[in-house]
PDB file of N, CA and C in Angstrom:
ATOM      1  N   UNK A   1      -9.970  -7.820  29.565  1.00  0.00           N
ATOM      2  CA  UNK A   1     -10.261  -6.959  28.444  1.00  0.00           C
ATOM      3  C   UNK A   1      -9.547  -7.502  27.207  1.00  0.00           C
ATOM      4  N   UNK A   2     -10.187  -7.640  25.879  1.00  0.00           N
ATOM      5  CA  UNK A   2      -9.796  -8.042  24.711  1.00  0.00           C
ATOM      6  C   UNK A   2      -8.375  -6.996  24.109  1.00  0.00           C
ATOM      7  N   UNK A   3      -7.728  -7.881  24.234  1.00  0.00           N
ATOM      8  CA  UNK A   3      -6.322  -7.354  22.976  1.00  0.00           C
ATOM      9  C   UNK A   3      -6.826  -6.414  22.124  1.00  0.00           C
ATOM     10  N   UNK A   4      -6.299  -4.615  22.264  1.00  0.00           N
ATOM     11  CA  UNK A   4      -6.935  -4.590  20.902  1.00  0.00           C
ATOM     12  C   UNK A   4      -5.597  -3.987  19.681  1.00  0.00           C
ATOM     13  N   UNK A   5      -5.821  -3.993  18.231  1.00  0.00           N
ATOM     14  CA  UNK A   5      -5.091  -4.079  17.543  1.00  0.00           C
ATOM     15  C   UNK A   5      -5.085  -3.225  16.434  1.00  0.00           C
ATOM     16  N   UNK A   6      -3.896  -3.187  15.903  1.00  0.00           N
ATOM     17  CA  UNK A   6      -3.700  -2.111  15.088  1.00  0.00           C
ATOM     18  C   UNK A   6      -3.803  -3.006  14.008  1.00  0.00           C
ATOM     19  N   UNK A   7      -4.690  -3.270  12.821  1.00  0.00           N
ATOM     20  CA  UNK A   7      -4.485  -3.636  11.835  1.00  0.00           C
ATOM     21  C   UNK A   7      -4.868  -3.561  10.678  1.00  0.00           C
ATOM     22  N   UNK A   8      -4.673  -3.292   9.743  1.00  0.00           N
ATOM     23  CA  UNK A   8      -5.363  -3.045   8.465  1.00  0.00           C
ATOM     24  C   UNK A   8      -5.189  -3.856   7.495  1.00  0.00           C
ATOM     25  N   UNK A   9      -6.252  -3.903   6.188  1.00  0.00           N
ATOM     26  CA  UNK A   9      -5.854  -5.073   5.608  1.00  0.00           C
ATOM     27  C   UNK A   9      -6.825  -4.142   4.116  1.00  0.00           C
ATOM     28  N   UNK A  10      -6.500  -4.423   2.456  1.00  0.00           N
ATOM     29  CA  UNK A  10      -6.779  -3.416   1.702  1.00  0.00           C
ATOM     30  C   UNK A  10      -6.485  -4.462   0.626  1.00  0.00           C
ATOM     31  N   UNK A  11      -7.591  -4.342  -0.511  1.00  0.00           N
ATOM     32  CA  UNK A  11      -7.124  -4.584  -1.931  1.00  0.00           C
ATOM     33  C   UNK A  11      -7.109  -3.225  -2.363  1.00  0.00           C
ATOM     34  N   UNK A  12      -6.621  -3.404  -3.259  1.00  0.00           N
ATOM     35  CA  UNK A  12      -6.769  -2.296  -4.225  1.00  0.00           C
ATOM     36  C   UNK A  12      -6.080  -2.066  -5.615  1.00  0.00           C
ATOM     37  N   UNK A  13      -5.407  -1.068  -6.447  1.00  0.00           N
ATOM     38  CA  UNK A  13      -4.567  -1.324  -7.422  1.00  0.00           C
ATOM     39  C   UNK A  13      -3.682  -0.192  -7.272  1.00  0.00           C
ATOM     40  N   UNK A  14      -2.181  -0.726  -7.712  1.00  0.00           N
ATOM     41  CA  UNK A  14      -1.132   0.742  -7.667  1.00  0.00           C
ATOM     42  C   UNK A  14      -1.165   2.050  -8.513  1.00  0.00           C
ATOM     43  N   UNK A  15      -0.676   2.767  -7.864  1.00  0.00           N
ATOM     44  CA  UNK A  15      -0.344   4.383  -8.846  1.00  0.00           C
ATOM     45  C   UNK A  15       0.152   4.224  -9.826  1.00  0.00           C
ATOM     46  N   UNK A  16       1.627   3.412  -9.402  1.00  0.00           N
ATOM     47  CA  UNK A  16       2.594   3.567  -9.814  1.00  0.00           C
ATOM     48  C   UNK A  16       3.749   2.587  -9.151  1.00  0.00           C
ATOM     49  N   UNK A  17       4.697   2.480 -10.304  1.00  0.00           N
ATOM     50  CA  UNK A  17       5.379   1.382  -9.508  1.00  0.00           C
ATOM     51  C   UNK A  17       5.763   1.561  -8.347  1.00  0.00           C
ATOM     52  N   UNK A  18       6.285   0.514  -7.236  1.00  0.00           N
ATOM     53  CA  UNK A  18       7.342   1.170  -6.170  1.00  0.00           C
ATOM     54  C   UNK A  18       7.992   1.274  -6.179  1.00  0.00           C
ATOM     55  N   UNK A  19       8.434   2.427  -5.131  1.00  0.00           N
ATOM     56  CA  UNK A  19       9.780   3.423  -5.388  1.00  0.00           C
ATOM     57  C   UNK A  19      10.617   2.332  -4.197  1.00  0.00           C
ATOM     58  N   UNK A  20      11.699   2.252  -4.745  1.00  0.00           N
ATOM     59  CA  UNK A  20      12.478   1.412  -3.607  1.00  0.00           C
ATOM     60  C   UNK A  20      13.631   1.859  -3.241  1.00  0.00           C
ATOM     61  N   UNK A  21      14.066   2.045  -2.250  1.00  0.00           N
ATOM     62  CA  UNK A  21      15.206   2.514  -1.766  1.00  0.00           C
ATOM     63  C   UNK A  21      16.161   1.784  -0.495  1.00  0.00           C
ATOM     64  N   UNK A  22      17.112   1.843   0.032  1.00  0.00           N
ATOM     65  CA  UNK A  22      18.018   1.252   0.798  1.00  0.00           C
ATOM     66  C   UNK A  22      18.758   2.584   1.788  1.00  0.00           C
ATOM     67  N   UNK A  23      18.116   1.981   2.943  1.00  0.00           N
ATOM     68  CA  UNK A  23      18.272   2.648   4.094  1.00  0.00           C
ATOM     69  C   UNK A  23      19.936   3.199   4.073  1.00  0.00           C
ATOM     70  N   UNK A  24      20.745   3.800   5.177  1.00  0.00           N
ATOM     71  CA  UNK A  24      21.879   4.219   5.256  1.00  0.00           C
ATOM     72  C   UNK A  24      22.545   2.752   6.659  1.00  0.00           C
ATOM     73  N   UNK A  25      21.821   2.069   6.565  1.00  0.00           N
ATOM     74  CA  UNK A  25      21.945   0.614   7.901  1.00  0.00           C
ATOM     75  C   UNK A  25      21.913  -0.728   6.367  1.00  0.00           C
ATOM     76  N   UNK A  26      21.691  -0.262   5.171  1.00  0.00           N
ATOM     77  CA  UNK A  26      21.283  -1.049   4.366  1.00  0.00           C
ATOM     78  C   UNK A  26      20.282  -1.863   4.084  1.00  0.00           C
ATOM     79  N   UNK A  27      18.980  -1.432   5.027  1.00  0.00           N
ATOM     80  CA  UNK A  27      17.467  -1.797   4.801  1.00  0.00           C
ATOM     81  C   UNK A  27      17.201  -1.795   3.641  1.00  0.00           C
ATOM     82  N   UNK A  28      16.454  -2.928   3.329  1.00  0.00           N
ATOM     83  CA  UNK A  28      15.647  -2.067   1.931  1.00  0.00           C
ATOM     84  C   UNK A  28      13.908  -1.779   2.161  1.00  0.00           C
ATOM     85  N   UNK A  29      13.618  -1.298   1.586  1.00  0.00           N
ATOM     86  CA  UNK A  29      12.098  -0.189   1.331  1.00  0.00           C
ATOM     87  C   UNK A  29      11.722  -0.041   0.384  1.00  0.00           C
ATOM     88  N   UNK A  30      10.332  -0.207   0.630  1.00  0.00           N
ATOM     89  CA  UNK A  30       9.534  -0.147  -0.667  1.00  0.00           C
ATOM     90  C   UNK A  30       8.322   0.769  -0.571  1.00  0.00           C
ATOM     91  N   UNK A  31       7.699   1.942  -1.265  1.00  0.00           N
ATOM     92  CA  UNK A  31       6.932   3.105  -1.038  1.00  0.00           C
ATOM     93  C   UNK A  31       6.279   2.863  -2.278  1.00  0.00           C
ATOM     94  N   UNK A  32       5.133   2.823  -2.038  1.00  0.00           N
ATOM     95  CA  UNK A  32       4.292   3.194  -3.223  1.00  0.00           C
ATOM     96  C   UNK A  32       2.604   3.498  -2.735  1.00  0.00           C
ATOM     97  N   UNK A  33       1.276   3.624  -3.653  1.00  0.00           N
ATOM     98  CA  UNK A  33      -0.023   4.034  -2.930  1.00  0.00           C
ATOM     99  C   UNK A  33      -0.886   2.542  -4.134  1.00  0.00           C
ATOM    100  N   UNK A  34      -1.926   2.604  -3.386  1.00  0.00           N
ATOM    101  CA  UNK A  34      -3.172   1.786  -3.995  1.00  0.00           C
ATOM    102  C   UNK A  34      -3.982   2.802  -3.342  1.00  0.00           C
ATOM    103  N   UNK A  35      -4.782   2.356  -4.600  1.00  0.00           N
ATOM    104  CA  UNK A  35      -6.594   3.093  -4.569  1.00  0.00           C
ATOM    105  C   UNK A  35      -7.264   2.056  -4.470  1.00  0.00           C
ATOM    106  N   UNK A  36      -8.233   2.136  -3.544  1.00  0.00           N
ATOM    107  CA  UNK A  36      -9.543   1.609  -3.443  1.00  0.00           C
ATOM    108  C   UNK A  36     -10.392   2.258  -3.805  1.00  0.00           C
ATOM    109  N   UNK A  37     -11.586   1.388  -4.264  1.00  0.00           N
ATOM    110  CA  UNK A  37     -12.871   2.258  -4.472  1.00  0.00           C
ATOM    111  C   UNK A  37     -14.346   1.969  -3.646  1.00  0.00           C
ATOM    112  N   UNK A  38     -15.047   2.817  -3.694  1.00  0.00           N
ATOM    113  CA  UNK A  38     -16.137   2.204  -2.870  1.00  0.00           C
ATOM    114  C   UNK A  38     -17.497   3.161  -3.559  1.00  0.00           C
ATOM    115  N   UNK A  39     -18.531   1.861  -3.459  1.00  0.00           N
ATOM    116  CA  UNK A  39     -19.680   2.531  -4.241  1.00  0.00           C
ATOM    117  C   UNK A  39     -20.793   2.860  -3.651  1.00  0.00           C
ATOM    118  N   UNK A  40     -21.830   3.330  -3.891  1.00  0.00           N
ATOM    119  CA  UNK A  40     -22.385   4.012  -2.989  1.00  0.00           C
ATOM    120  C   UNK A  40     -23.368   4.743  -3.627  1.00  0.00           C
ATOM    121  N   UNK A  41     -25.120   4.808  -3.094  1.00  0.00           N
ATOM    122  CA  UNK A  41     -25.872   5.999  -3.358  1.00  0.00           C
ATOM    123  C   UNK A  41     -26.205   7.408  -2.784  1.00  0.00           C
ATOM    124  N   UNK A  42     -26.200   8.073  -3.876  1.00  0.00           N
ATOM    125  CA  UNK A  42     -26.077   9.496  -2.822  1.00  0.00           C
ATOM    126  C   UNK A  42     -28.089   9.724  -2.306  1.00  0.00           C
ATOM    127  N   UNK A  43     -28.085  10.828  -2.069  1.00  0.00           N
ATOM    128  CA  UNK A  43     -29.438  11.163  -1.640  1.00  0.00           C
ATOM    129  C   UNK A  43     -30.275  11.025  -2.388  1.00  0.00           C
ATOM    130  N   UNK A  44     -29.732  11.415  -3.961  1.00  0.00           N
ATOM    131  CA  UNK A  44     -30.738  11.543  -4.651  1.00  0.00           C
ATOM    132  C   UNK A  44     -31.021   9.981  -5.726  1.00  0.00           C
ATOM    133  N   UNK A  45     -30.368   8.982  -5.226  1.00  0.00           N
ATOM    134  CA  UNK A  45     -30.399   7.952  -5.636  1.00  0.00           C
ATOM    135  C   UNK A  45     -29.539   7.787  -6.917  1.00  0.00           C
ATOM    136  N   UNK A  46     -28.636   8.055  -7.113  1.00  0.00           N
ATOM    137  CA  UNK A  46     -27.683   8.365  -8.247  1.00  0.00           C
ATOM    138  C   UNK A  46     -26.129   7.535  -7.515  1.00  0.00           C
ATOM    139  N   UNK A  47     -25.985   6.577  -8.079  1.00  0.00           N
ATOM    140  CA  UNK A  47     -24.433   5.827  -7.915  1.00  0.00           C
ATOM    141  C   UNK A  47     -23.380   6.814  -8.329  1.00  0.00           C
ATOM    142  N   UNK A  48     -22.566   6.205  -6.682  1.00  0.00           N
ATOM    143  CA  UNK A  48     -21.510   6.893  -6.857  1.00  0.00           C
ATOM    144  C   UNK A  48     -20.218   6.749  -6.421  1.00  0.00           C
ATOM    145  N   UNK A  49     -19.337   6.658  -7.204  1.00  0.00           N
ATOM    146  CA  UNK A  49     -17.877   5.919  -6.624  1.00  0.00           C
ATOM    147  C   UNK A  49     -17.152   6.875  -6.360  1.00  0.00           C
ATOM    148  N   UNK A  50     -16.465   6.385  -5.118  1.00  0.00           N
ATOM    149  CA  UNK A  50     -15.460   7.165  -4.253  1.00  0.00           C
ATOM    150  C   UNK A  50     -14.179   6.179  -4.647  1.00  0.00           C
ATOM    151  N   UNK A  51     -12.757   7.159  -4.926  1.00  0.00           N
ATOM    152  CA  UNK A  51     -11.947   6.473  -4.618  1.00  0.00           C
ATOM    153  C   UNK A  51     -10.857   7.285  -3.905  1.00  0.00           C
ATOM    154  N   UNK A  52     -10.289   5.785  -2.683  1.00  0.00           N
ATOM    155  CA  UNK A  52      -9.460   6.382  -1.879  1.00  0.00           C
ATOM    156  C   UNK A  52      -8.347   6.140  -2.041  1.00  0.00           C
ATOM    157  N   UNK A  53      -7.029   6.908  -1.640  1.00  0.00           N
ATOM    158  CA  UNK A  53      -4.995   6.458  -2.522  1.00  0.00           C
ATOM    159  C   UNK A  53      -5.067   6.575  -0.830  1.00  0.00           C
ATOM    160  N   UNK A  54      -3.955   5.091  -0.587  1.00  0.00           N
ATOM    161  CA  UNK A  54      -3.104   4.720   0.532  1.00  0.00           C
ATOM    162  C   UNK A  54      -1.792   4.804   0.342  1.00  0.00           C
ATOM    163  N   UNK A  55      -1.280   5.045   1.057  1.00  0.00           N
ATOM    164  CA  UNK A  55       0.434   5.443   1.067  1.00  0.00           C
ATOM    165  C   UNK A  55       0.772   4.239   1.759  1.00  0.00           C
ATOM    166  N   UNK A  56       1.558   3.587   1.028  1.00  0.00           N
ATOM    167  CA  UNK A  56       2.190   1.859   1.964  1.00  0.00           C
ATOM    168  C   UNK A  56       3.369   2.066   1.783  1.00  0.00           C
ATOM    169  N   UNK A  57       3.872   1.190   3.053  1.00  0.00           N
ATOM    170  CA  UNK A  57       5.284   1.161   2.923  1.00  0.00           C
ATOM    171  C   UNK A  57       5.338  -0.558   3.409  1.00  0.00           C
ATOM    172  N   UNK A  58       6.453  -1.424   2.549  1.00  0.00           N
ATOM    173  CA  UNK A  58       6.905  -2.376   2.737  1.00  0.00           C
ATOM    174  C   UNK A  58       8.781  -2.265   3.118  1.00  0.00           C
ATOM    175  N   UNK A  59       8.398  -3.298   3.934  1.00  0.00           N
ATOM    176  CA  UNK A  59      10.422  -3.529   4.398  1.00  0.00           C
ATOM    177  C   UNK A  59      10.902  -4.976   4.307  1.00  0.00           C
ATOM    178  N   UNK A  60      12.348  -5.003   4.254  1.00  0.00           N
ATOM    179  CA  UNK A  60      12.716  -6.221   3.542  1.00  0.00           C
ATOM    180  C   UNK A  60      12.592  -7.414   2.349  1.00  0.00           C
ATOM    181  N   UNK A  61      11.888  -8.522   3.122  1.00  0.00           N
ATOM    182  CA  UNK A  61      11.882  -9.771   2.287  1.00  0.00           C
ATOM    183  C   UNK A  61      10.155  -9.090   1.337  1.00  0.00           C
ATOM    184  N   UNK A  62       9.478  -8.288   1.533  1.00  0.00           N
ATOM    185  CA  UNK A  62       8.068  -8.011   1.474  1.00  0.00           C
ATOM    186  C   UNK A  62       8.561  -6.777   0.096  1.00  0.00           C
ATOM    187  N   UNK A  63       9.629  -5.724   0.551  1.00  0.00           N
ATOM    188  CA  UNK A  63       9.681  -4.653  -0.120  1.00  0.00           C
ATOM    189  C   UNK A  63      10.727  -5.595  -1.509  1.00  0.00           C
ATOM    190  N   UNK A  64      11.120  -6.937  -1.450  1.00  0.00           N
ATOM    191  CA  UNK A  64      12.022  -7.248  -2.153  1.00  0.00           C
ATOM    192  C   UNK A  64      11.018  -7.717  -3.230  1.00  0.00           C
ATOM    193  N   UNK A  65       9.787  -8.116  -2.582  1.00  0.00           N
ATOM    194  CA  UNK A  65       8.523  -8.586  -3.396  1.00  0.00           C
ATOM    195  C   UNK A  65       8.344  -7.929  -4.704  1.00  0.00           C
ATOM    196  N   UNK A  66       7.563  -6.909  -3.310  1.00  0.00           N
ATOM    197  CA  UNK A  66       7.162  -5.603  -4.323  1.00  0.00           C
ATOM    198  C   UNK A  66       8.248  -5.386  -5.147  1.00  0.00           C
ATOM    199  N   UNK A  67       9.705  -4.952  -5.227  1.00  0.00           N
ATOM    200  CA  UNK A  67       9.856  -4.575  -6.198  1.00  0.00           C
ATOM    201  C   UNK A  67      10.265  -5.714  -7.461  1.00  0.00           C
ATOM    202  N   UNK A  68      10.066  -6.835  -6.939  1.00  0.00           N
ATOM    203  CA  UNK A  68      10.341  -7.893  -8.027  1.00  0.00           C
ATOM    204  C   UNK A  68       8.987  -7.873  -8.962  1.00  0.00           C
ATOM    205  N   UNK A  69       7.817  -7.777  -8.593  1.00  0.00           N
ATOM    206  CA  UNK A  69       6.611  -7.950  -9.252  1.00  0.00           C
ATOM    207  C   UNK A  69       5.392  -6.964  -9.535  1.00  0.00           C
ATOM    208  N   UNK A  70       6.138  -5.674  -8.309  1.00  0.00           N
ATOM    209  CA  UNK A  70       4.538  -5.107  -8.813  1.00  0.00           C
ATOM    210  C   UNK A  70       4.588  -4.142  -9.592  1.00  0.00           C
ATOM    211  N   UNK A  71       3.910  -3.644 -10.523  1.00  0.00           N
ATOM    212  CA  UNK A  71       3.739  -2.549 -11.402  1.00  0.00           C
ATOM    213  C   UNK A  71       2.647  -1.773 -11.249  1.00  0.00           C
ATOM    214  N   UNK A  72       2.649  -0.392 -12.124  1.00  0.00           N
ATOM    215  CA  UNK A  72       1.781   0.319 -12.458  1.00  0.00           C
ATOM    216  C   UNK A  72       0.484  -0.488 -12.328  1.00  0.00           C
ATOM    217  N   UNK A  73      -0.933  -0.612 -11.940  1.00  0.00           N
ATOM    218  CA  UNK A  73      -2.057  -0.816 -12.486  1.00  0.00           C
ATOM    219  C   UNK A  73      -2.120  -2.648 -11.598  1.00  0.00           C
ATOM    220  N   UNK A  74      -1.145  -2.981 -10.807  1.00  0.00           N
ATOM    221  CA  UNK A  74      -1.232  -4.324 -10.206  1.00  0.00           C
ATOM    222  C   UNK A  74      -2.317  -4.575  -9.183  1.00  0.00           C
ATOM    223  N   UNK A  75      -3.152  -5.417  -9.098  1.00  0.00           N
ATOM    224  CA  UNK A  75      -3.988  -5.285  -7.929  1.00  0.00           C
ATOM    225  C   UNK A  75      -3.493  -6.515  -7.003  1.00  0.00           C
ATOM    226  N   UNK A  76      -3.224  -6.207  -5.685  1.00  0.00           N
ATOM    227  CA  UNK A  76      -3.099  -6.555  -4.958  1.00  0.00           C
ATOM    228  C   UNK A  76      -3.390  -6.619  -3.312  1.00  0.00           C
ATOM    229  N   UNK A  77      -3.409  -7.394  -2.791  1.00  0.00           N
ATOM    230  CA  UNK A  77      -4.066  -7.633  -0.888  1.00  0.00           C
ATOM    231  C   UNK A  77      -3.056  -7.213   0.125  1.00  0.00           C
ATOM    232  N   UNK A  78      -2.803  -6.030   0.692  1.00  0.00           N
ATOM    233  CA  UNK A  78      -1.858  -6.144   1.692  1.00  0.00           C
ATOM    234  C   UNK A  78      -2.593  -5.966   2.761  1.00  0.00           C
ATOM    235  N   UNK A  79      -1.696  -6.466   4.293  1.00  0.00           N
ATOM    236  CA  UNK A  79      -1.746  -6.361   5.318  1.00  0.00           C
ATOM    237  C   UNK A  79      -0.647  -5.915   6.240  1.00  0.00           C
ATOM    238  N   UNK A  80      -1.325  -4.981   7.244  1.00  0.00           N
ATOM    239  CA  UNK A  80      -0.185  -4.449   8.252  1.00  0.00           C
ATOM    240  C   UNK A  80      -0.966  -3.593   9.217  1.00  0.00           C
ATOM    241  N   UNK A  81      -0.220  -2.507   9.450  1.00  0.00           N
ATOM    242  CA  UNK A  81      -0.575  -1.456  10.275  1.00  0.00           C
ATOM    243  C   UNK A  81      -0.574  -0.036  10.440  1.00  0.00           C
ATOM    244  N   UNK A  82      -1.136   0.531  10.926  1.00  0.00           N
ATOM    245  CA  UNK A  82      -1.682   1.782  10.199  1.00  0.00           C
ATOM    246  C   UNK A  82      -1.039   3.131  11.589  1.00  0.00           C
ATOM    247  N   UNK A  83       0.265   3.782  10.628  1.00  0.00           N
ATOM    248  CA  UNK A  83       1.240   4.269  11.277  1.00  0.00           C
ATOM    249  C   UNK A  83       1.377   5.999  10.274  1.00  0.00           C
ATOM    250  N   UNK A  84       1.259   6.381  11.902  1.00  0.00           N
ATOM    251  CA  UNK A  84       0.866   8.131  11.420  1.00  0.00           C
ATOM    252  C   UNK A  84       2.425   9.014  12.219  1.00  0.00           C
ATOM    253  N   UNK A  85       3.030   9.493  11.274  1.00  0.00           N
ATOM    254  CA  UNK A  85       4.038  10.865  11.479  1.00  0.00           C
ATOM    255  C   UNK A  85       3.910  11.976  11.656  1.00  0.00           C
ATOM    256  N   UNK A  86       4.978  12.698  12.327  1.00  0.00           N
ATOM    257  CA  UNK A  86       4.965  14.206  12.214  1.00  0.00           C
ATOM    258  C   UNK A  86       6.591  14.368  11.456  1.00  0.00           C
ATOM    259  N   UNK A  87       6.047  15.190  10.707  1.00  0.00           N
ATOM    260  CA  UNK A  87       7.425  16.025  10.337  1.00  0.00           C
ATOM    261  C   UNK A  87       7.336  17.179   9.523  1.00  0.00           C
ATOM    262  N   UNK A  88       8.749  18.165   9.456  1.00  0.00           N
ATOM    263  CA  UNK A  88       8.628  19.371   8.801  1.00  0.00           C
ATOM    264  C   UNK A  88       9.275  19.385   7.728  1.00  0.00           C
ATOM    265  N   UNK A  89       8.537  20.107   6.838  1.00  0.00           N
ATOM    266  CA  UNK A  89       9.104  20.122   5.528  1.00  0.00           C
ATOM    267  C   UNK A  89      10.226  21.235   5.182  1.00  0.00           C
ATOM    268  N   UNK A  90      10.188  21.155   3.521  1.00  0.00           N
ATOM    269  CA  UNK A  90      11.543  22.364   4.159  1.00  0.00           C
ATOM    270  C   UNK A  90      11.565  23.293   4.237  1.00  0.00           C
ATOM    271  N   UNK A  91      10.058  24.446   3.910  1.00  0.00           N
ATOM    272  CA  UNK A  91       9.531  25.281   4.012  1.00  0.00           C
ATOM    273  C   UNK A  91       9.431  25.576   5.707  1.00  0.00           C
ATOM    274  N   UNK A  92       9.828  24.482   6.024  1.00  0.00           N
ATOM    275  CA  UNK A  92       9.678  24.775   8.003  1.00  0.00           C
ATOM    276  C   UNK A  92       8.639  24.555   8.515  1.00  0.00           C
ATOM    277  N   UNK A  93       6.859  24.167   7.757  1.00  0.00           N
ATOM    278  CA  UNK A  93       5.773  23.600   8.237  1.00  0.00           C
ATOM    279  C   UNK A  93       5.762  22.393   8.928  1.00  0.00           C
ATOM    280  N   UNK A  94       4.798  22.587   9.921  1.00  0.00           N
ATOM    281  CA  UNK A  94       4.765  20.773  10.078  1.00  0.00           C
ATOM    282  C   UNK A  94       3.645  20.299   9.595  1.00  0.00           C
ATOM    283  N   UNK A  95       3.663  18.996   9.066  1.00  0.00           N
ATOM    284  CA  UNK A  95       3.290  18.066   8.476  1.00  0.00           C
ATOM    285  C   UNK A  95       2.501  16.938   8.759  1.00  0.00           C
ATOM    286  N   UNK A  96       2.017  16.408   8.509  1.00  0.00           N
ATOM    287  CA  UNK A  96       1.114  15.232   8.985  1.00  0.00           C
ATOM    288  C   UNK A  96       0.869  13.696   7.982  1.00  0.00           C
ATOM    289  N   UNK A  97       1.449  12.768   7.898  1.00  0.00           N
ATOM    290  CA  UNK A  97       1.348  11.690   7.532  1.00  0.00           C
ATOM    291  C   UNK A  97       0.692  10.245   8.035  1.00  0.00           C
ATOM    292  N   UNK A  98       0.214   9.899   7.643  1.00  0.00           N
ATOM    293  CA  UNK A  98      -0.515   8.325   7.249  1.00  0.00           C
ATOM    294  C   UNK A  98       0.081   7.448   6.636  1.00  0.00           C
ATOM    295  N   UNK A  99       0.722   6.288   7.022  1.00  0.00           N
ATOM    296  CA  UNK A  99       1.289   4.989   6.057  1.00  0.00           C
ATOM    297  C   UNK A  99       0.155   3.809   6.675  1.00  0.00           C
ATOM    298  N   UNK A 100       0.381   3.209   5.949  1.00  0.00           N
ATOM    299  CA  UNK A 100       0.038   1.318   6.073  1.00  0.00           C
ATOM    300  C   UNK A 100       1.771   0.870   5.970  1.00  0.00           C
ATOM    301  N   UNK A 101       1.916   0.192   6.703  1.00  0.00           N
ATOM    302  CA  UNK A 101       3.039  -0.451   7.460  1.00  0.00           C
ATOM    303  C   UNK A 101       2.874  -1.681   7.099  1.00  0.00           C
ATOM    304  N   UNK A 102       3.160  -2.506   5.956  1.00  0.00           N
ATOM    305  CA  UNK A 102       2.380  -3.703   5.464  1.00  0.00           C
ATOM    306  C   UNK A 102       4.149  -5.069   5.986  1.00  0.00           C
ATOM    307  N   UNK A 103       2.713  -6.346   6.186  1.00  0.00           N
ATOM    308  CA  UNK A 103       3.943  -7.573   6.560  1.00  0.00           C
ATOM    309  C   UNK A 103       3.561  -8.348   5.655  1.00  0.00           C
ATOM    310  N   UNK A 104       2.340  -8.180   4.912  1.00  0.00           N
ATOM    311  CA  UNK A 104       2.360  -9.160   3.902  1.00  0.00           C
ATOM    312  C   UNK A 104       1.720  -8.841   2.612  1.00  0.00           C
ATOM    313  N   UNK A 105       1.726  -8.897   1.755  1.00  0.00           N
ATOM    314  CA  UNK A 105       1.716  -8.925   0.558  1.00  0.00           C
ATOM    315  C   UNK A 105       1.428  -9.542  -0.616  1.00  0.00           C
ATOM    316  N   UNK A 106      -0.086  -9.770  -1.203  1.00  0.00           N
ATOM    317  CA  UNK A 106      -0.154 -11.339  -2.780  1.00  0.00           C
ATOM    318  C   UNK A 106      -0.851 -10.312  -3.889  1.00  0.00           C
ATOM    319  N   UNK A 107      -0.445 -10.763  -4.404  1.00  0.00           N
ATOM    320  CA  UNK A 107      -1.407 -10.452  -6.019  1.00  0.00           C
ATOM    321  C   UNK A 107      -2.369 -10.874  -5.878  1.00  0.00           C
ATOM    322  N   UNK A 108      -3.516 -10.540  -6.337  1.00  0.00           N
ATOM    323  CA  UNK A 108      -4.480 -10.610  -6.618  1.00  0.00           C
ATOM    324  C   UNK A 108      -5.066 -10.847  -8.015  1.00  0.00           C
ATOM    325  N   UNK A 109      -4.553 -10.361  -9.589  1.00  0.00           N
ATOM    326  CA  UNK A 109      -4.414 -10.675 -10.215  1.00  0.00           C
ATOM    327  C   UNK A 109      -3.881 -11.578 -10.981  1.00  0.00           C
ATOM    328  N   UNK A 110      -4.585 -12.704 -11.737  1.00  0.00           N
ATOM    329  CA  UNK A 110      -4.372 -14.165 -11.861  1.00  0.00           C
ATOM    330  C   UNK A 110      -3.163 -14.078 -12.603  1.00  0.00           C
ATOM    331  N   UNK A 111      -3.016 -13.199 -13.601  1.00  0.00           N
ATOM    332  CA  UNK A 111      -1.746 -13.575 -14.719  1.00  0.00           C
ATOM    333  C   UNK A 111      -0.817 -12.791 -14.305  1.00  0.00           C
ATOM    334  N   UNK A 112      -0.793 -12.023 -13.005  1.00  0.00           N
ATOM    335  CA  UNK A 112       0.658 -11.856 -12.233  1.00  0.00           C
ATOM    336  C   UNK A 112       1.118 -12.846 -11.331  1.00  0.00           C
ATOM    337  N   UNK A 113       0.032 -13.282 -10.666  1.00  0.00           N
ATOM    338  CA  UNK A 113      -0.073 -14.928  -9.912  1.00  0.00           C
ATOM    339  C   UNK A 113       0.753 -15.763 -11.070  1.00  0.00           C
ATOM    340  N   UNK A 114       0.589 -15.819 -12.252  1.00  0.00           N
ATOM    341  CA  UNK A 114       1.036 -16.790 -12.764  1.00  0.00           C
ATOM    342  C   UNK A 114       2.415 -16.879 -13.175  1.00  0.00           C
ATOM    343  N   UNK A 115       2.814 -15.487 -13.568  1.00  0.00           N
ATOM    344  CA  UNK A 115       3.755 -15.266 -13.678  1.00  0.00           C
ATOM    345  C   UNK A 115       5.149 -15.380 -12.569  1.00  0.00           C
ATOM    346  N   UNK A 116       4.093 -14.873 -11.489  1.00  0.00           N
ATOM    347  CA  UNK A 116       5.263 -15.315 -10.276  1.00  0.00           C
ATOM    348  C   UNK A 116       5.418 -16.901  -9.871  1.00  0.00           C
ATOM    349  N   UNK A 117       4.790 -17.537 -10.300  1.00  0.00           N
ATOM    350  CA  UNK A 117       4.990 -19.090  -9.703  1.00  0.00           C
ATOM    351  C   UNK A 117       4.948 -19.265 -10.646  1.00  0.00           C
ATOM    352  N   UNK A 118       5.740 -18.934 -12.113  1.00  0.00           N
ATOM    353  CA  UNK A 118       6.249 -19.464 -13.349  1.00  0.00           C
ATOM    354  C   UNK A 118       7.974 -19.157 -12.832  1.00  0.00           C
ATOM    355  N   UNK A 119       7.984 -17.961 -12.248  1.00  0.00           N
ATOM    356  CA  UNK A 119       9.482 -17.538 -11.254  1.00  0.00           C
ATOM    357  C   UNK A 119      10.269 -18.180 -10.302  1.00  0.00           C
ATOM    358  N   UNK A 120       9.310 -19.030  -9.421  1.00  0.00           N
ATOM    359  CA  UNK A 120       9.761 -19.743  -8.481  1.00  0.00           C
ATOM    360  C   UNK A 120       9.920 -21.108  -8.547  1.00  0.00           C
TER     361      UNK A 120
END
């Protein structure tokens, strides 16, 4: 039987910058969302774009990326895996979450491309 796999893979563009933070082990982390869009006719033959916000999370050498280069409005390709939580908030509900669990990470946009291998 074929391997099967958890993987996801997404362009899209950010919210907002990422939020980065450093674990209490001294990890570092990187949180932020991209939207995709997707187009599409409805019934009545009328175009129509959907767009969807992903919640990603990057760690380490990846989240050190992100926060060296990406901004507001960056479009970029990640890849990883697609990792769902429970937890309660502080209202005492429980909760339900979705991340992308990303290992890799490029721009997609040429004059952030350029800018970063003007960096290195």
């Amino acid at each position: 039987m074929p391997e099967i796999k958890n993987k996801v893979q997404l362009v899209g563009r950010l919210g907002n910058k990422p939020d980065i933070r450093v674990t209490d082990k001294g990890r570092k982390y990187a949180r932020f969302s991209i939207a995709t869009n997707e187009f599409y006719k409805n019934a009545k033959g009328e175009a129509v774009e959907s767009t969807y916000w992903h919640n990603i999370v990057a760690w380490g050498k990846v989240a050190e990326k992100a926060e060296q280069y990406l901004n507001k409005g960056s479009e970029v390709s990640v890849e990883g895996k697609l990792v769902s939580k429970t937890y309660t908030d502080k209202e005492g509900n429980k909760r339900f979450a979705t991340e992308v669990d990303i290992n890799q990470l490029e721009l997609v946009n040429s004059k952030e491309k350029a800018e970063e291998s003007n960096r290195n």
